[in-house]
Protein backbone atom coordinates (compact mmCIF):
# COMPACT_ATOMS: atom_id res chain seq x y z
CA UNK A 1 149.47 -9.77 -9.69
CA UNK A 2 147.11 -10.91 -7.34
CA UNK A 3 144.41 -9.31 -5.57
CA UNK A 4 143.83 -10.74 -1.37
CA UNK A 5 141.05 -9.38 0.78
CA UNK A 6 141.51 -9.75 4.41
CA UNK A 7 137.71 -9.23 6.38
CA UNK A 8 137.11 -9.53 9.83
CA UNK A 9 133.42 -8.84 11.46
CA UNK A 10 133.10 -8.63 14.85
CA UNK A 11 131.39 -7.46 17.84
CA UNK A 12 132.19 -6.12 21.17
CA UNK A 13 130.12 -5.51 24.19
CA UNK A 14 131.78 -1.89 24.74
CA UNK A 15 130.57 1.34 23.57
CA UNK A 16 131.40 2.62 20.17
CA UNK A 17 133.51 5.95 21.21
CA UNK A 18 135.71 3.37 23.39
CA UNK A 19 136.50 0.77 20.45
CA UNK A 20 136.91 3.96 18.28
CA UNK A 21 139.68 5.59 20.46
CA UNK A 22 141.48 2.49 20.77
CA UNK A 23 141.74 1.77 16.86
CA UNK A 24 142.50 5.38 16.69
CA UNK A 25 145.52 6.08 18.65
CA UNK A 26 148.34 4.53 16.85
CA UNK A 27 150.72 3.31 20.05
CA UNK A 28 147.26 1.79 21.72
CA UNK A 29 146.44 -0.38 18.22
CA UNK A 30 150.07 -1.45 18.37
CA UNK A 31 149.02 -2.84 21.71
CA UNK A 32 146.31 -4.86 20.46
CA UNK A 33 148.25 -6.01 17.14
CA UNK A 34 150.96 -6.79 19.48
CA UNK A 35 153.45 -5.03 17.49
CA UNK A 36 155.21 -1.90 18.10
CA UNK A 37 153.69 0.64 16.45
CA UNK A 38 154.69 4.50 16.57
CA UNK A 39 153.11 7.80 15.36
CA UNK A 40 155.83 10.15 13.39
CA UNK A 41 153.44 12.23 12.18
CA UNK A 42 150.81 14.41 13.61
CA UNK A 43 147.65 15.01 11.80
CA UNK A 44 146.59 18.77 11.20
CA UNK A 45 143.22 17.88 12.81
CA UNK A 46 142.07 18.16 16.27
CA UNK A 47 142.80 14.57 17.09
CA UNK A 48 147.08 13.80 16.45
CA UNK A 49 145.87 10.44 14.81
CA UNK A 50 143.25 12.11 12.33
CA UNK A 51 144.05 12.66 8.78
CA UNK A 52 147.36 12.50 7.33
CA UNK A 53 148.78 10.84 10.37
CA UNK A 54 151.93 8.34 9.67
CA UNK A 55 152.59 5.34 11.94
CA UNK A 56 155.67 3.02 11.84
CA UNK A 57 155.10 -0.53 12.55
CA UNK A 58 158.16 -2.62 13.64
CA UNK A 59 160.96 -2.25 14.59
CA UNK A 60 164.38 0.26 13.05
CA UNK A 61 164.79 -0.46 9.46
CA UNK A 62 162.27 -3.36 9.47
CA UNK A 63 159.08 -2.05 9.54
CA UNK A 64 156.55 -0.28 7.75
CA UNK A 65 154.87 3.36 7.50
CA UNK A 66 151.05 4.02 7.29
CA UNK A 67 149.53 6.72 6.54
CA UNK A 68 145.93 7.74 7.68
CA UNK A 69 143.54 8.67 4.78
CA UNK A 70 140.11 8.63 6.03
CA UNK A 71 139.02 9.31 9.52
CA UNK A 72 135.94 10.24 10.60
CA UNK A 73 135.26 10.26 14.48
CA UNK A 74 133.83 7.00 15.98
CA UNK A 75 132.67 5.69 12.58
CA UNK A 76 135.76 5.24 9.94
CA UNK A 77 139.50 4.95 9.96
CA UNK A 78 141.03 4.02 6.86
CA UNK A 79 145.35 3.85 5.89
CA UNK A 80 147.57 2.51 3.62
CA UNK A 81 151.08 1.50 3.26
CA UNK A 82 153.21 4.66 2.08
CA UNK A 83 156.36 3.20 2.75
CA UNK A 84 158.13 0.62 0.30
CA UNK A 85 157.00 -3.28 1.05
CA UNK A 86 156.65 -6.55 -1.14
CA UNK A 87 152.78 -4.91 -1.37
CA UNK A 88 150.85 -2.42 -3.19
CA UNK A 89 147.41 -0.70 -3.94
CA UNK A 90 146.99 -1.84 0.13
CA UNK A 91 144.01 0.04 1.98
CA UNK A 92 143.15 -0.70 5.56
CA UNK A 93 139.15 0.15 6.55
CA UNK A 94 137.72 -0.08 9.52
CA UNK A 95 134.15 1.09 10.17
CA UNK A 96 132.37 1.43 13.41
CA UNK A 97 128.70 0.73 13.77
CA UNK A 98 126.29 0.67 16.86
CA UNK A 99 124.88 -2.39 17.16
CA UNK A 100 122.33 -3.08 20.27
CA UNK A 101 122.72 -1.53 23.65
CA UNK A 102 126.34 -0.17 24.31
CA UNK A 103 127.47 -2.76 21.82
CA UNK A 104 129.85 -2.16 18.79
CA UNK A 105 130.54 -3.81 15.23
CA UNK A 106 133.68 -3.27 13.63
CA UNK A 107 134.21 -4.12 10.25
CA UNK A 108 137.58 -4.45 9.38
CA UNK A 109 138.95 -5.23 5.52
CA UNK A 110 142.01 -5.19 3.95
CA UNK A 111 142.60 -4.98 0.57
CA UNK A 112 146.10 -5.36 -1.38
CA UNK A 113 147.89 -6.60 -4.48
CA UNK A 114 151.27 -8.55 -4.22
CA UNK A 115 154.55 -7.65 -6.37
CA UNK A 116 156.39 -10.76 -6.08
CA UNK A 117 154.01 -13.83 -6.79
CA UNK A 118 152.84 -16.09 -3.87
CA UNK A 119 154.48 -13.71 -1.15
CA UNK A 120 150.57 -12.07 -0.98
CA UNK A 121 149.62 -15.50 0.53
CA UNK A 122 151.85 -15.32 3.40
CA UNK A 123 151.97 -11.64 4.48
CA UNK A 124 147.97 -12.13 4.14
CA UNK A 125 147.68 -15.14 6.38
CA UNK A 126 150.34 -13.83 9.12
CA UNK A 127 148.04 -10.49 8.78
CA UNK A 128 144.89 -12.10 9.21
CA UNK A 129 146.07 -14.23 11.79
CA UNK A 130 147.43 -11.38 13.82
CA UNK A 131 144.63 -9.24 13.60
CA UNK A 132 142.19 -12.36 14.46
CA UNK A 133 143.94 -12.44 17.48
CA UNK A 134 144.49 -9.02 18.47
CA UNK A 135 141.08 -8.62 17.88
CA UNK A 136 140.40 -10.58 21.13
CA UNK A 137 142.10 -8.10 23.18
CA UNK A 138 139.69 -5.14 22.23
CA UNK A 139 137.33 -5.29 25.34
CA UNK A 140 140.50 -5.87 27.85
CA UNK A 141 142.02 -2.85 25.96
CA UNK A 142 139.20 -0.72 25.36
């Protein structure tokens, strides 16, 4: 078993509620992952993306589910996978932070262990690689 940590610090020149919402809605963070990504479950909380929400990422039987379990408005979003994939003990946090006038830091790390040796190397490369680059897309998307 290895352990990979994905982390990703950047920031945006658009207010924090803005980059929060984006990151928060499941179809709109498909957008900027560039990867269809679906809500199937509604959260019980005031926002449908909150707590307990389940997204699918991909496409019919290839693709993944995520479940939400930490959210807290315009500062935290955290998941993991809750469907089976070659991963495990993965968490996804993402934490929002004023930083300057109207501008926002997001701090994004991902943590997970890999089942089958060496496959953690490439699903954590193509991971990084596609949030690097979505990344880019947050203040046309915001």
């Amino acid at each position: 078993m290895a352990m990979y940590t994905i982390e990703i610090d950047e920031t945006f020149n658009v207010p924090r509620n803005r980059v929060f919402a984006l990151f928060a809605d499941h179809e709109r963070f498909g957008k900027l992952l560039g990867a269809p990504v679906k809500r199937i479950h509604d959260s019980d909380q005031a926002d449908p993306n909150g707590l307990g929400s389940v997204r699918k990422i991909g496409i019919g039987p290839i693709g993944l589910e995520e479940t939400v379990i930490g959210f807290e408005p315009d500062s935290l979003i955290e998941y993991t996978i809750t469907s089976s994939s070659p991963i495990r003990n993965h968490l996804g946090r993402i934490r929002f932070e004023d930083s300057g006038k109207g501008q926002t830091r997001v701090n994004y790390t991902i943590t997970f262990e890999d089942i089958v040796p060496f496959t953690g190397k490439v699903v954590s490369a193509a991971l990084e690689q596609g949030i690097r680059k979505g990344i880019k897309r947050v203040p046309k998307l915001a």
